[in-house]
PDB file of N, CA and C in Angstrom:
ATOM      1  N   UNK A   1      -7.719 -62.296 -33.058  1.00  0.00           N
ATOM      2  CA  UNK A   1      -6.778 -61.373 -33.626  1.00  0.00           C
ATOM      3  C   UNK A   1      -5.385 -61.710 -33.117  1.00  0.00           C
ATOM      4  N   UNK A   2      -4.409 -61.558 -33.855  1.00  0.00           N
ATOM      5  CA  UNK A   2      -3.363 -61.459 -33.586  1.00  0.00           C
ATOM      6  C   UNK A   2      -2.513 -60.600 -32.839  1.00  0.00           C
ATOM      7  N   UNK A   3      -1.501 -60.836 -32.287  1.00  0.00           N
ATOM      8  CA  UNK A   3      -0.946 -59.421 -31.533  1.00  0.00           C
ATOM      9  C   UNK A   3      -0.260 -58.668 -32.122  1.00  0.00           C
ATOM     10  N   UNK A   4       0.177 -58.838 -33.843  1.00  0.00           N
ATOM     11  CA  UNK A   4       0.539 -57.518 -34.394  1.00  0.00           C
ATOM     12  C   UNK A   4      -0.015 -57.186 -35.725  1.00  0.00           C
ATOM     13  N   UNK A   5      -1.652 -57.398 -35.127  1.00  0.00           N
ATOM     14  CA  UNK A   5      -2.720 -56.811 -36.033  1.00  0.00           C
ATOM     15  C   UNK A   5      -3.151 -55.257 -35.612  1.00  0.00           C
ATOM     16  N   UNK A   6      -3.234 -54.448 -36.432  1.00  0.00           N
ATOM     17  CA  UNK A   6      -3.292 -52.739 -36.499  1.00  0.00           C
ATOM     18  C   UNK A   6      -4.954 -52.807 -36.727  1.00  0.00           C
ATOM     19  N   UNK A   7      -5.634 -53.304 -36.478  1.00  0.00           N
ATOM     20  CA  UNK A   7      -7.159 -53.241 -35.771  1.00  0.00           C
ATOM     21  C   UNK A   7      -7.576 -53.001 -34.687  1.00  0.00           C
ATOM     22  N   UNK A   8      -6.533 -53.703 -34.233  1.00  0.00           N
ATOM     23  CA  UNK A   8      -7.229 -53.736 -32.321  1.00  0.00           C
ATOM     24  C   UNK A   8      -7.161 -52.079 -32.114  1.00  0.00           C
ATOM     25  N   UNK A   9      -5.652 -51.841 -32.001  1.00  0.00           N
ATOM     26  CA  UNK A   9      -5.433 -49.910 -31.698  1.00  0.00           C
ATOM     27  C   UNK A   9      -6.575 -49.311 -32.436  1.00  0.00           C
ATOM     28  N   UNK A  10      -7.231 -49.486 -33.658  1.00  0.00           N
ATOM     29  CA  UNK A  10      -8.204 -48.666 -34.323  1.00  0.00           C
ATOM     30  C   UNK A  10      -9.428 -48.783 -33.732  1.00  0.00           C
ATOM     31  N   UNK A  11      -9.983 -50.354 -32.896  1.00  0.00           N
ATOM     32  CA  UNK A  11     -11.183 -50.502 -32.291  1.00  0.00           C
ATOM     33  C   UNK A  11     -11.671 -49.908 -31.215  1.00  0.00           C
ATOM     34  N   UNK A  12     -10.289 -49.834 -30.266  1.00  0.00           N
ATOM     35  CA  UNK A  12     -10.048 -49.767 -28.848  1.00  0.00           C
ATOM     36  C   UNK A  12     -10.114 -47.441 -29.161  1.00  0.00           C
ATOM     37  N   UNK A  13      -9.947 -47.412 -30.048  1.00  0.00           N
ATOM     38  CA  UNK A  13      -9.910 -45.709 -30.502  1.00  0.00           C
ATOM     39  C   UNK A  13     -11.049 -45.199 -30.307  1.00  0.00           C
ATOM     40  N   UNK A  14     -11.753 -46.181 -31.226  1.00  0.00           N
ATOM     41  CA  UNK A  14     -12.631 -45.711 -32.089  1.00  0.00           C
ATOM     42  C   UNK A  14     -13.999 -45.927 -30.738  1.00  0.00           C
ATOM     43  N   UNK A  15     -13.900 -46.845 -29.832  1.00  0.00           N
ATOM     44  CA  UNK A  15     -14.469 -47.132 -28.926  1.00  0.00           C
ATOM     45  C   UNK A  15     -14.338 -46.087 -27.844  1.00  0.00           C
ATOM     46  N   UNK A  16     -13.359 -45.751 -27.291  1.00  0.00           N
ATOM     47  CA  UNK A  16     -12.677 -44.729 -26.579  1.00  0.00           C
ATOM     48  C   UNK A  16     -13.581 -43.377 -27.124  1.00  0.00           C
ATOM     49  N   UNK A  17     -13.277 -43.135 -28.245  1.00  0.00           N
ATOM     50  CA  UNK A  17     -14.313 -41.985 -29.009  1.00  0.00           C
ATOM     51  C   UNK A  17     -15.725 -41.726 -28.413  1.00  0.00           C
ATOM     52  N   UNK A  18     -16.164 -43.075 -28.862  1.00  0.00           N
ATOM     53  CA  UNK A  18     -17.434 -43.108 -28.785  1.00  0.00           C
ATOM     54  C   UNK A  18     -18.447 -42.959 -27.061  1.00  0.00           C
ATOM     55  N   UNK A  19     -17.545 -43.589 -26.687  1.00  0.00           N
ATOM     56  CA  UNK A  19     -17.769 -43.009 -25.024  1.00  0.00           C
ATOM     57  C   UNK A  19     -17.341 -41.718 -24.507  1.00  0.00           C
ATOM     58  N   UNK A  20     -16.561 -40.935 -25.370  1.00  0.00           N
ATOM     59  CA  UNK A  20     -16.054 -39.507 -24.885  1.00  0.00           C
ATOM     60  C   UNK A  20     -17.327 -38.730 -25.143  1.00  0.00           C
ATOM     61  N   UNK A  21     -17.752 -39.082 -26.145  1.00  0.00           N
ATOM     62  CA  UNK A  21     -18.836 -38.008 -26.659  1.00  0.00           C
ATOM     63  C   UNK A  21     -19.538 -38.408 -26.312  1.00  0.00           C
ATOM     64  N   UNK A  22     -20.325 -39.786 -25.684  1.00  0.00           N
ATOM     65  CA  UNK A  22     -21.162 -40.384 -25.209  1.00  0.00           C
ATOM     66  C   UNK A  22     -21.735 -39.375 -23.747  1.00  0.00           C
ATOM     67  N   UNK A  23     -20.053 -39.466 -23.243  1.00  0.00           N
ATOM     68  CA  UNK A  23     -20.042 -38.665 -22.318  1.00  0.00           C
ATOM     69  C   UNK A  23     -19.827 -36.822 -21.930  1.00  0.00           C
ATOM     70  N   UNK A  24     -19.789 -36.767 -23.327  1.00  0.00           N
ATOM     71  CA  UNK A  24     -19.842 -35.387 -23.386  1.00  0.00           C
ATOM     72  C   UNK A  24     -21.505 -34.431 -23.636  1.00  0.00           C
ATOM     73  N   UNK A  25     -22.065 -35.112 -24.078  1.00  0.00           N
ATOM     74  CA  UNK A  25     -23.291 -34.910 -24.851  1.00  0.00           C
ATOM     75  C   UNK A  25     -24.277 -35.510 -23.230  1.00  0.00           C
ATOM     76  N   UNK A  26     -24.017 -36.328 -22.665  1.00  0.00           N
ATOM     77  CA  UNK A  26     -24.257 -36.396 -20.868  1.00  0.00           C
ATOM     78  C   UNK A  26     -24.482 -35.158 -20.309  1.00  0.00           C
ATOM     79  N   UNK A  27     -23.144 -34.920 -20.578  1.00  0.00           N
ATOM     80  CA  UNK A  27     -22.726 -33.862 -19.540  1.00  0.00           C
ATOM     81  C   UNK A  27     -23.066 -32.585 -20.215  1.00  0.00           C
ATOM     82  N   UNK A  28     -23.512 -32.244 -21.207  1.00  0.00           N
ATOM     83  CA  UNK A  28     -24.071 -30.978 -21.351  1.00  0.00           C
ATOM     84  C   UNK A  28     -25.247 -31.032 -21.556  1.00  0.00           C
ATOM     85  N   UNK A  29     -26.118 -32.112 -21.634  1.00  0.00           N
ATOM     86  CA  UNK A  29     -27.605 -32.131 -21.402  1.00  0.00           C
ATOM     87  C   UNK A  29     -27.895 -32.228 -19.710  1.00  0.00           C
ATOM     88  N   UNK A  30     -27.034 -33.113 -18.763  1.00  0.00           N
ATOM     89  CA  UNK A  30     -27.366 -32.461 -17.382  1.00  0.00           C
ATOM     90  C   UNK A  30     -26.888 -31.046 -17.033  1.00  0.00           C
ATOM     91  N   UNK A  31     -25.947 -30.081 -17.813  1.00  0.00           N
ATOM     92  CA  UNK A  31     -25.502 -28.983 -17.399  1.00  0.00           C
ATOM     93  C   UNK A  31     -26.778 -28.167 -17.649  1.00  0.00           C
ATOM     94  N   UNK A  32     -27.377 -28.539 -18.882  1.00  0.00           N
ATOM     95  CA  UNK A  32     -28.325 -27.656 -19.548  1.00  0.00           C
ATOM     96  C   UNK A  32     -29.410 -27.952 -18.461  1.00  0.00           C
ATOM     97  N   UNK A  33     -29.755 -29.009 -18.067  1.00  0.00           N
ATOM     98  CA  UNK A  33     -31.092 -29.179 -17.005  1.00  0.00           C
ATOM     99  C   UNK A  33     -30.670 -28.837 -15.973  1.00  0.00           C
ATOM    100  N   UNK A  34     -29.628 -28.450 -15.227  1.00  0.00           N
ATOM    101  CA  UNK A  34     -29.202 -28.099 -14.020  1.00  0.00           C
ATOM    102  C   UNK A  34     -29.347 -26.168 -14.246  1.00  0.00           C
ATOM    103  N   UNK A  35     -29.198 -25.728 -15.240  1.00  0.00           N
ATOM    104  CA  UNK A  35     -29.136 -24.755 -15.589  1.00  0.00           C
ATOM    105  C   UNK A  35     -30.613 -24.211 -15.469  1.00  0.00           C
ATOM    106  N   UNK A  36     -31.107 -24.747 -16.405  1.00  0.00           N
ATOM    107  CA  UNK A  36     -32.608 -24.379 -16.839  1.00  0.00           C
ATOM    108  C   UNK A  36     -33.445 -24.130 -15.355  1.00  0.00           C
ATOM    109  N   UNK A  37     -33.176 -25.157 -14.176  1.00  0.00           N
ATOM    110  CA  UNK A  37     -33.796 -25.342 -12.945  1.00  0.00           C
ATOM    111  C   UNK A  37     -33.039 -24.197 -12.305  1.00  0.00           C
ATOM    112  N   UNK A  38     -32.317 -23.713 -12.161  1.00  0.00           N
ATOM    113  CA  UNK A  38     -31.477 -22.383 -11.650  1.00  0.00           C
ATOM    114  C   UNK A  38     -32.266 -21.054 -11.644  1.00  0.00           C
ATOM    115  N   UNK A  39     -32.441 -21.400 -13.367  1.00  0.00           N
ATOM    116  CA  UNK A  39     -33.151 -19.829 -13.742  1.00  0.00           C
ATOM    117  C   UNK A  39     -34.760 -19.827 -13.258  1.00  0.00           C
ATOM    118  N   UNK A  40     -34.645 -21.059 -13.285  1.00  0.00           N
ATOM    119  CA  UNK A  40     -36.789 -21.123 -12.623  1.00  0.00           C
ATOM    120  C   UNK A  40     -36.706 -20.821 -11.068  1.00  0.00           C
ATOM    121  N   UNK A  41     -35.693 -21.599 -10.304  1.00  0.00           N
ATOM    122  CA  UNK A  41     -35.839 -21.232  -8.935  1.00  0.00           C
ATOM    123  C   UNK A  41     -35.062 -19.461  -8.577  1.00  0.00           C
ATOM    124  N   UNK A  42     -34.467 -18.982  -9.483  1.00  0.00           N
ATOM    125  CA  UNK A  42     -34.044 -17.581  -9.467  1.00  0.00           C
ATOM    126  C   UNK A  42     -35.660 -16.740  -9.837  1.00  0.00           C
ATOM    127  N   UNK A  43     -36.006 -17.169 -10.958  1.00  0.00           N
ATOM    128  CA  UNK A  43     -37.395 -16.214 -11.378  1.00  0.00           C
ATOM    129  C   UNK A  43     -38.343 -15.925 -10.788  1.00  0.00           C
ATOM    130  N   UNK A  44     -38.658 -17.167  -9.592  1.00  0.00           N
ATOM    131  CA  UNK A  44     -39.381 -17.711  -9.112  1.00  0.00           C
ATOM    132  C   UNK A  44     -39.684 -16.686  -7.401  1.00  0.00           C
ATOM    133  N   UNK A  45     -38.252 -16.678  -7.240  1.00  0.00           N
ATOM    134  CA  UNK A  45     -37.609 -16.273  -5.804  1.00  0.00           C
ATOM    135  C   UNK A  45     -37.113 -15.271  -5.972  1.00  0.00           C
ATOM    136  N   UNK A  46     -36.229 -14.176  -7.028  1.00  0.00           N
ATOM    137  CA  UNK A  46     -36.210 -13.064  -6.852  1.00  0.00           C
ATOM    138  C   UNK A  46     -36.954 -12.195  -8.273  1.00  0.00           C
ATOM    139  N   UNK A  47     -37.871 -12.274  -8.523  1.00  0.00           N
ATOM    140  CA  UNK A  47     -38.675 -11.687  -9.696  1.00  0.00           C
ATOM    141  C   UNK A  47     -38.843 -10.448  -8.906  1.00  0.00           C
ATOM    142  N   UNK A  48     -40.018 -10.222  -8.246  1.00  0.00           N
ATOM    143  CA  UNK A  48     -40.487  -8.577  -7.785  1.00  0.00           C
ATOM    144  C   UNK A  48     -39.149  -7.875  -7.039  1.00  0.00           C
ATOM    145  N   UNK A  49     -38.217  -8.473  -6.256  1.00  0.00           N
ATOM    146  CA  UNK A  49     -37.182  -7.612  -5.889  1.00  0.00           C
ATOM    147  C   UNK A  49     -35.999  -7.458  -6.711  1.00  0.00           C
ATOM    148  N   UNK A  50     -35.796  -8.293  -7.849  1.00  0.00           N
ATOM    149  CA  UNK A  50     -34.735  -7.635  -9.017  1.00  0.00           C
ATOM    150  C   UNK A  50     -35.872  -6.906  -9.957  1.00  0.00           C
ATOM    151  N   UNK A  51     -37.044  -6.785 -10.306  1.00  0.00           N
ATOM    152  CA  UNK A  51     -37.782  -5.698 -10.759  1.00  0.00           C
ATOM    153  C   UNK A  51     -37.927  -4.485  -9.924  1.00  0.00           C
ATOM    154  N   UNK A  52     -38.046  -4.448  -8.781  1.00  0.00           N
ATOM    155  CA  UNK A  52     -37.592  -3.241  -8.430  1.00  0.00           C
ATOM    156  C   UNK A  52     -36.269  -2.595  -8.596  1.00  0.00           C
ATOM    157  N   UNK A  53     -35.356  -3.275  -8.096  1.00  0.00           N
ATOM    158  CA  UNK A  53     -33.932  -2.709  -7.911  1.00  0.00           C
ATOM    159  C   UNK A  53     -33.743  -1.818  -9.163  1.00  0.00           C
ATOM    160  N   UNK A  54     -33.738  -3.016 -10.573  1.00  0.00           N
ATOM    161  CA  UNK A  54     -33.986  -2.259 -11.828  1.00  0.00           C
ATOM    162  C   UNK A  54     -34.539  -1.141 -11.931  1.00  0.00           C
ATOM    163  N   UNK A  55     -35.438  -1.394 -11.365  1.00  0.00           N
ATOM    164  CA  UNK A  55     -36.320   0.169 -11.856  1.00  0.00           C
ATOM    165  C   UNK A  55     -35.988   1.188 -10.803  1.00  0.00           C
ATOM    166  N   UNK A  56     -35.577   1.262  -9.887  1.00  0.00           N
ATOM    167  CA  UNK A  56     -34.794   2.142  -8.674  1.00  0.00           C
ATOM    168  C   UNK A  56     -33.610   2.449  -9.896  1.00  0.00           C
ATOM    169  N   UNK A  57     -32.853   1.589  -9.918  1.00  0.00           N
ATOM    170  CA  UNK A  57     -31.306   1.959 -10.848  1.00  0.00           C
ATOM    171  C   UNK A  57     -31.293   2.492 -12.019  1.00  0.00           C
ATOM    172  N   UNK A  58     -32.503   2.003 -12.778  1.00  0.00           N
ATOM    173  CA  UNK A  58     -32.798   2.915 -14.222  1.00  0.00           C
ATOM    174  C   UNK A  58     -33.459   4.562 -13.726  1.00  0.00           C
ATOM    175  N   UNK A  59     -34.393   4.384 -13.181  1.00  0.00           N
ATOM    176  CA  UNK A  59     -34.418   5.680 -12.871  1.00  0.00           C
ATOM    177  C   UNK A  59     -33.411   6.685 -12.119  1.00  0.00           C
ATOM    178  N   UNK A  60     -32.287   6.344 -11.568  1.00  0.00           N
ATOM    179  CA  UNK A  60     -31.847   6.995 -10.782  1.00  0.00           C
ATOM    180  C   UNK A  60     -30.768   7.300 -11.833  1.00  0.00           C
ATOM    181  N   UNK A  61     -30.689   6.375 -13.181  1.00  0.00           N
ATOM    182  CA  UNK A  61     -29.612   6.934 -14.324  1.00  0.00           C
ATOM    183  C   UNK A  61     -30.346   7.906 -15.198  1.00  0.00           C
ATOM    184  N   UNK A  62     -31.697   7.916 -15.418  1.00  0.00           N
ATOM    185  CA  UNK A  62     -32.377   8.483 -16.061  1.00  0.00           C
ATOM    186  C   UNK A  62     -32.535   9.971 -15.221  1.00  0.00           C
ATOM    187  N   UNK A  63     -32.728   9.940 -14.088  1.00  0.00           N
ATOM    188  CA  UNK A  63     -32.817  11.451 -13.181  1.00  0.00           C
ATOM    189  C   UNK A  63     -31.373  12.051 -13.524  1.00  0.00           C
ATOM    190  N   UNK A  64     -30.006  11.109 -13.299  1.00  0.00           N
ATOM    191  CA  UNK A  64     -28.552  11.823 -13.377  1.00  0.00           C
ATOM    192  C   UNK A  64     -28.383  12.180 -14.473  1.00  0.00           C
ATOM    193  N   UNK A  65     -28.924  11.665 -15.630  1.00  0.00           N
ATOM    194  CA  UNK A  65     -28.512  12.140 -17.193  1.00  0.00           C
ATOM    195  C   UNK A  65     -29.016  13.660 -17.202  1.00  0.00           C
ATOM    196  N   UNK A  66     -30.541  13.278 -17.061  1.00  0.00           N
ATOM    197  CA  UNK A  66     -31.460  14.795 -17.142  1.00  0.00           C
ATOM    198  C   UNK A  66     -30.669  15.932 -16.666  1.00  0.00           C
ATOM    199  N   UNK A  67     -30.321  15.522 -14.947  1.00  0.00           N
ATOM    200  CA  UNK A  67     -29.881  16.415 -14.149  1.00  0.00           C
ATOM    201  C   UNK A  67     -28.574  16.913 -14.771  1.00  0.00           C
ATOM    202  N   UNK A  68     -27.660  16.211 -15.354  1.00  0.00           N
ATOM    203  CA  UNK A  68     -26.461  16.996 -16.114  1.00  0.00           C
ATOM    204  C   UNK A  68     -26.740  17.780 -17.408  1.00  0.00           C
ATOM    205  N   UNK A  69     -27.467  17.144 -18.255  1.00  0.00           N
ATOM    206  CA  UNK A  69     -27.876  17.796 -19.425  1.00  0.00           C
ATOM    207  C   UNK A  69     -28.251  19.451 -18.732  1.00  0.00           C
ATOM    208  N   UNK A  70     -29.762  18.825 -18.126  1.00  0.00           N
ATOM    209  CA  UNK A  70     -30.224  20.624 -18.202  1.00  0.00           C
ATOM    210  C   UNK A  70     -29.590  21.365 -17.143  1.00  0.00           C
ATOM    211  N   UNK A  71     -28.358  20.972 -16.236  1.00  0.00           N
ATOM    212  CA  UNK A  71     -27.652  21.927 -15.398  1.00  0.00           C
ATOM    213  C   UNK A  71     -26.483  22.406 -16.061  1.00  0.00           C
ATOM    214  N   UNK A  72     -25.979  21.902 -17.671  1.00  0.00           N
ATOM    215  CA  UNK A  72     -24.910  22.193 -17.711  1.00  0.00           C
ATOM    216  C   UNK A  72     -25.263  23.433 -18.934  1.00  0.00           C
ATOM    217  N   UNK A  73     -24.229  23.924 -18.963  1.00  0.00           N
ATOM    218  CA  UNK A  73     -24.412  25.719 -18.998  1.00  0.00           C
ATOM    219  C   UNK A  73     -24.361  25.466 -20.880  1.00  0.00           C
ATOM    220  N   UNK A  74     -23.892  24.658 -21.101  1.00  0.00           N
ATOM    221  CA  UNK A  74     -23.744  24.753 -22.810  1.00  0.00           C
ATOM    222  C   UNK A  74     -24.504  23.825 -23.473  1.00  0.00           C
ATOM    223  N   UNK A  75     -25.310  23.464 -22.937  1.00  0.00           N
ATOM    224  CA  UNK A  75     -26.435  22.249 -23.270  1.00  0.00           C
ATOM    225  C   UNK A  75     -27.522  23.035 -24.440  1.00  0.00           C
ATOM    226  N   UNK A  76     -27.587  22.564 -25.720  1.00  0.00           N
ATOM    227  CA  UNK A  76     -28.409  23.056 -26.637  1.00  0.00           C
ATOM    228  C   UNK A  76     -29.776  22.573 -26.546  1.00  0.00           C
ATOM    229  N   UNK A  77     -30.814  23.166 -27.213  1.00  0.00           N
ATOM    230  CA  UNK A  77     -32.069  22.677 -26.903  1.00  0.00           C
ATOM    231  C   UNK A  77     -32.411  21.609 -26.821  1.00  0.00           C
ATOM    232  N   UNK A  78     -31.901  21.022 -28.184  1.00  0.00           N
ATOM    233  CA  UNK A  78     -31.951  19.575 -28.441  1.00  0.00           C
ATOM    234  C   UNK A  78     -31.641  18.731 -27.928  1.00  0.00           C
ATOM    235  N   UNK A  79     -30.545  18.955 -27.040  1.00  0.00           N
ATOM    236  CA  UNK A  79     -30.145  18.137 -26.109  1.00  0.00           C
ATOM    237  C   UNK A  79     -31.212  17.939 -24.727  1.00  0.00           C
ATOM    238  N   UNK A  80     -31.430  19.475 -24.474  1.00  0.00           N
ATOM    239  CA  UNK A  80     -32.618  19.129 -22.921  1.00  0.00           C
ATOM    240  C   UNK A  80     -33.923  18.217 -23.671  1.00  0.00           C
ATOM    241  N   UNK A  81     -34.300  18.696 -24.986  1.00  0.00           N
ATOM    242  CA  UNK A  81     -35.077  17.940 -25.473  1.00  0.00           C
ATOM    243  C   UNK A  81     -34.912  16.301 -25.468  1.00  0.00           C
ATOM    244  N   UNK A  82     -33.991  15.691 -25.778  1.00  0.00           N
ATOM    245  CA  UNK A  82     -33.755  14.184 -25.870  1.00  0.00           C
ATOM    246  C   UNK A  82     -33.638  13.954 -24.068  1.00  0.00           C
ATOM    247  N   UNK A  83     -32.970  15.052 -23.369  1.00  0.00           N
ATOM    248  CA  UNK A  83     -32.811  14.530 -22.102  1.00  0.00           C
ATOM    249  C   UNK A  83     -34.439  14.369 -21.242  1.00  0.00           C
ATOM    250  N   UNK A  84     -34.964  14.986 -21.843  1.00  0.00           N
ATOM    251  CA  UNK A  84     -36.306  14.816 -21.716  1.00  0.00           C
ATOM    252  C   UNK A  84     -37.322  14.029 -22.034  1.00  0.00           C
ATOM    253  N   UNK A  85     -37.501  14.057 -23.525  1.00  0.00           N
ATOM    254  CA  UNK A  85     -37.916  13.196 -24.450  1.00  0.00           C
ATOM    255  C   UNK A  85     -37.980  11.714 -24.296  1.00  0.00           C
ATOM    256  N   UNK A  86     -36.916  11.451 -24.658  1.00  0.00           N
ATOM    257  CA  UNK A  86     -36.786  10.007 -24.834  1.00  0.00           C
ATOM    258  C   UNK A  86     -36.892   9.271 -23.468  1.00  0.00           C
ATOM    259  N   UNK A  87     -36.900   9.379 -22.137  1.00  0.00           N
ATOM    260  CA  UNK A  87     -36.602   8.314 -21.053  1.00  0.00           C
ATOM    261  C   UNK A  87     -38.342   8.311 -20.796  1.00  0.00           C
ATOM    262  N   UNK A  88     -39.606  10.261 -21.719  1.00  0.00           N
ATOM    263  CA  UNK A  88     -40.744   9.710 -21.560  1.00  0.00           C
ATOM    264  C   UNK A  88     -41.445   8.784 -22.739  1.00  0.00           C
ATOM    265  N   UNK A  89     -40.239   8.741 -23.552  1.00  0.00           N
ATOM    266  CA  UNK A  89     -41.065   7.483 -24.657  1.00  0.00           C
ATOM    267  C   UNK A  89     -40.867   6.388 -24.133  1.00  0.00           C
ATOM    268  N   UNK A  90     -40.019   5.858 -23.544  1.00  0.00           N
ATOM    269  CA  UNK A  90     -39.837   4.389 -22.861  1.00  0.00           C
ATOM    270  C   UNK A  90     -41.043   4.428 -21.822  1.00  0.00           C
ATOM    271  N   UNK A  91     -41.209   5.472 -20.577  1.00  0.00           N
ATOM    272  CA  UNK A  91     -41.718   5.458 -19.677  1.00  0.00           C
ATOM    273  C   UNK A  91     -42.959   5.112 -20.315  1.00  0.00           C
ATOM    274  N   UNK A  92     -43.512   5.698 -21.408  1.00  0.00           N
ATOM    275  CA  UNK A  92     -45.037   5.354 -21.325  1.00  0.00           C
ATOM    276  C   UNK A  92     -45.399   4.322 -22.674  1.00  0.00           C
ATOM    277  N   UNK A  93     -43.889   4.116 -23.356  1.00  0.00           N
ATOM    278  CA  UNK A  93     -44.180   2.274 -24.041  1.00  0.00           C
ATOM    279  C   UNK A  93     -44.371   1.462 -23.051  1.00  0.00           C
ATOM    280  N   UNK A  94     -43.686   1.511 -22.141  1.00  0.00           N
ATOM    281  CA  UNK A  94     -43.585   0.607 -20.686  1.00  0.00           C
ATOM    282  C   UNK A  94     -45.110   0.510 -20.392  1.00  0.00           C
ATOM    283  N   UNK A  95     -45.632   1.933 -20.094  1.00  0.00           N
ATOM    284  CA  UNK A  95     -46.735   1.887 -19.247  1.00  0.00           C
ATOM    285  C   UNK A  95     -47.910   1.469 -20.206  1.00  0.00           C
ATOM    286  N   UNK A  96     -48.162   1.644 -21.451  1.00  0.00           N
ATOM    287  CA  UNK A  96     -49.154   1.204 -22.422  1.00  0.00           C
ATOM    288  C   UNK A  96     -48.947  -0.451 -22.423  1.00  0.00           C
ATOM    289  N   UNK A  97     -47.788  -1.052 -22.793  1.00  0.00           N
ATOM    290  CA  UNK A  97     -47.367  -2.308 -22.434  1.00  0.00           C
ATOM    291  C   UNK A  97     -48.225  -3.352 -21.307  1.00  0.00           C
ATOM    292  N   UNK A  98     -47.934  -2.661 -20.216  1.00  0.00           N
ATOM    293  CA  UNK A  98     -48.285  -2.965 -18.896  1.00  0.00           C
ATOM    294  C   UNK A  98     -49.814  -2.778 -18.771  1.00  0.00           C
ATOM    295  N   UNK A  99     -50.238  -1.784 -19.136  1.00  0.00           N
ATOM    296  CA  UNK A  99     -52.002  -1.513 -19.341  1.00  0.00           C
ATOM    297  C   UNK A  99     -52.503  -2.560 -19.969  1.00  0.00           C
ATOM    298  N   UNK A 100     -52.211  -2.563 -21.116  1.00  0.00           N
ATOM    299  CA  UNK A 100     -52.969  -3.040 -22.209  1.00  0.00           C
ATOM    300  C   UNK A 100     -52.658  -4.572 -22.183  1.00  0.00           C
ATOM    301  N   UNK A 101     -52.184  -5.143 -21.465  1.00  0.00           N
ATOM    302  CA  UNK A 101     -51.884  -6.575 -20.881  1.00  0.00           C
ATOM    303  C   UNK A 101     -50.160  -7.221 -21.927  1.00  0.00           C
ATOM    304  N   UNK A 102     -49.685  -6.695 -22.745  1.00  0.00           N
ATOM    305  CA  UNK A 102     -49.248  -7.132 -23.510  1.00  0.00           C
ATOM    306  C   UNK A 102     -47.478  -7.442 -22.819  1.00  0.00           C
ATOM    307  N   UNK A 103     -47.499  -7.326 -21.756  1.00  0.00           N
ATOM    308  CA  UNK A 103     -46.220  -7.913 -21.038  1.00  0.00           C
ATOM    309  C   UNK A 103     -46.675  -8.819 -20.163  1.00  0.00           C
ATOM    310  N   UNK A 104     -47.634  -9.701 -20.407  1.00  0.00           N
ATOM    311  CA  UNK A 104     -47.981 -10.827 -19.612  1.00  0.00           C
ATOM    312  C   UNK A 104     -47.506 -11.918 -20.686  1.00  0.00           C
ATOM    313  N   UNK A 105     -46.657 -12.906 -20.270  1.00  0.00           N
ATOM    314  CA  UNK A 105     -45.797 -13.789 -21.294  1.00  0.00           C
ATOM    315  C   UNK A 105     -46.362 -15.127 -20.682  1.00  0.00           C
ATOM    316  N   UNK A 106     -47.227 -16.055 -21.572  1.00  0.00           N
ATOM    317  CA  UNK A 106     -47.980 -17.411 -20.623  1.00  0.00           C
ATOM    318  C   UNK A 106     -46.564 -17.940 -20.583  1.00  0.00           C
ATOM    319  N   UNK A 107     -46.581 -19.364 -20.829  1.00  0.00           N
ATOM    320  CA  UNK A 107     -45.637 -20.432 -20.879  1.00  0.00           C
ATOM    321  C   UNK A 107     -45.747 -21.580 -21.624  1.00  0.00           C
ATOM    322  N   UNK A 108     -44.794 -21.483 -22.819  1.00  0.00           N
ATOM    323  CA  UNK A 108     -44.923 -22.555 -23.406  1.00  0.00           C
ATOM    324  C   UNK A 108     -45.031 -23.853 -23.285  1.00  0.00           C
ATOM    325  N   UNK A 109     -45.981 -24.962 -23.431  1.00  0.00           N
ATOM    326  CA  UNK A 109     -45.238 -26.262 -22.816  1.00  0.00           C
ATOM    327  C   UNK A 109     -44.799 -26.976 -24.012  1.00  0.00           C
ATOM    328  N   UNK A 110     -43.670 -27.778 -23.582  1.00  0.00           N
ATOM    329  CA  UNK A 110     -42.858 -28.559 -24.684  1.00  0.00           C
ATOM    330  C   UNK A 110     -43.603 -29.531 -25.085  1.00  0.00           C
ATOM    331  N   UNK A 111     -43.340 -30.411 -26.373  1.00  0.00           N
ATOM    332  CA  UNK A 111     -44.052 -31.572 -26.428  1.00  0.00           C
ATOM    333  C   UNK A 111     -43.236 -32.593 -25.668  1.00  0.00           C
ATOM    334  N   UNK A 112     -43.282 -33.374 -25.566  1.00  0.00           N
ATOM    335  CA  UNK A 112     -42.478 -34.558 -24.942  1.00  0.00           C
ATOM    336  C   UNK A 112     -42.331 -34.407 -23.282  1.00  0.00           C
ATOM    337  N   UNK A 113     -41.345 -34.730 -22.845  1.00  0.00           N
ATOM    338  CA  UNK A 113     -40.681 -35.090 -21.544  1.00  0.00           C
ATOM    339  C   UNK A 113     -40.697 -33.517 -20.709  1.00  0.00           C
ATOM    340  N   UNK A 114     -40.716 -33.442 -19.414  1.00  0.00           N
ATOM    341  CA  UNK A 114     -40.782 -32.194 -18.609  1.00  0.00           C
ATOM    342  C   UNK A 114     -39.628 -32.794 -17.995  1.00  0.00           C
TER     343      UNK A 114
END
């Protein structure tokens, strides 16, 4: 090539390109596997003590709701009713859930590469 041929700048671009994304598409498939290994050694290591905490903190929003509803002086039936009601429809979807095995989640395995 010559030195004032308008190819070279288009090769040297187009090359440049191709290693950006080369290197971009790198770097978010190791972000994604660096990631993925995060959430396994988190699940792994705090599962039963962020299931508790949760359930300490939901209940303790579920006791404060109740406790304002039915202490406050202008609260209509319907209201102690839902303040009532509803935290025992969760409580015992939860607990039928949990009985009846249907919150046991196996693990998929991928085809290919681990």
């Amino acid at each position: 090539m010559t030195a004032g041929s308008s190819a070279a700048p288009a090769v040297v671009v187009g090359v440049v390109a191709v290693v950006a994304v080369a290197l971009l598409v790198w770097g978010w498939r190791a972000s994604a596997r660096r990631a993925r290994e995060a959430a396994l050694r988190a699940e792994v290591v705090g599962g039963p003590v962020s299931l508790v905490g949760r359930t300490v903190v939901g209940a303790l929003v579920i006791a404060g709701v109740q406790w304002l509803v039915l202490t406050h002086p202008a609260a209509t039936g319907w209201a102690r009713v839902a303040a009532l009601g509803v935290p025992a429809l969760f409580a015992s979807w939860s607990l039928v859930r949990a009985v009846s095995g249907g919150g046991v989640h196996e693990r998929r395995q991928r085809r290919g590469r681990r």
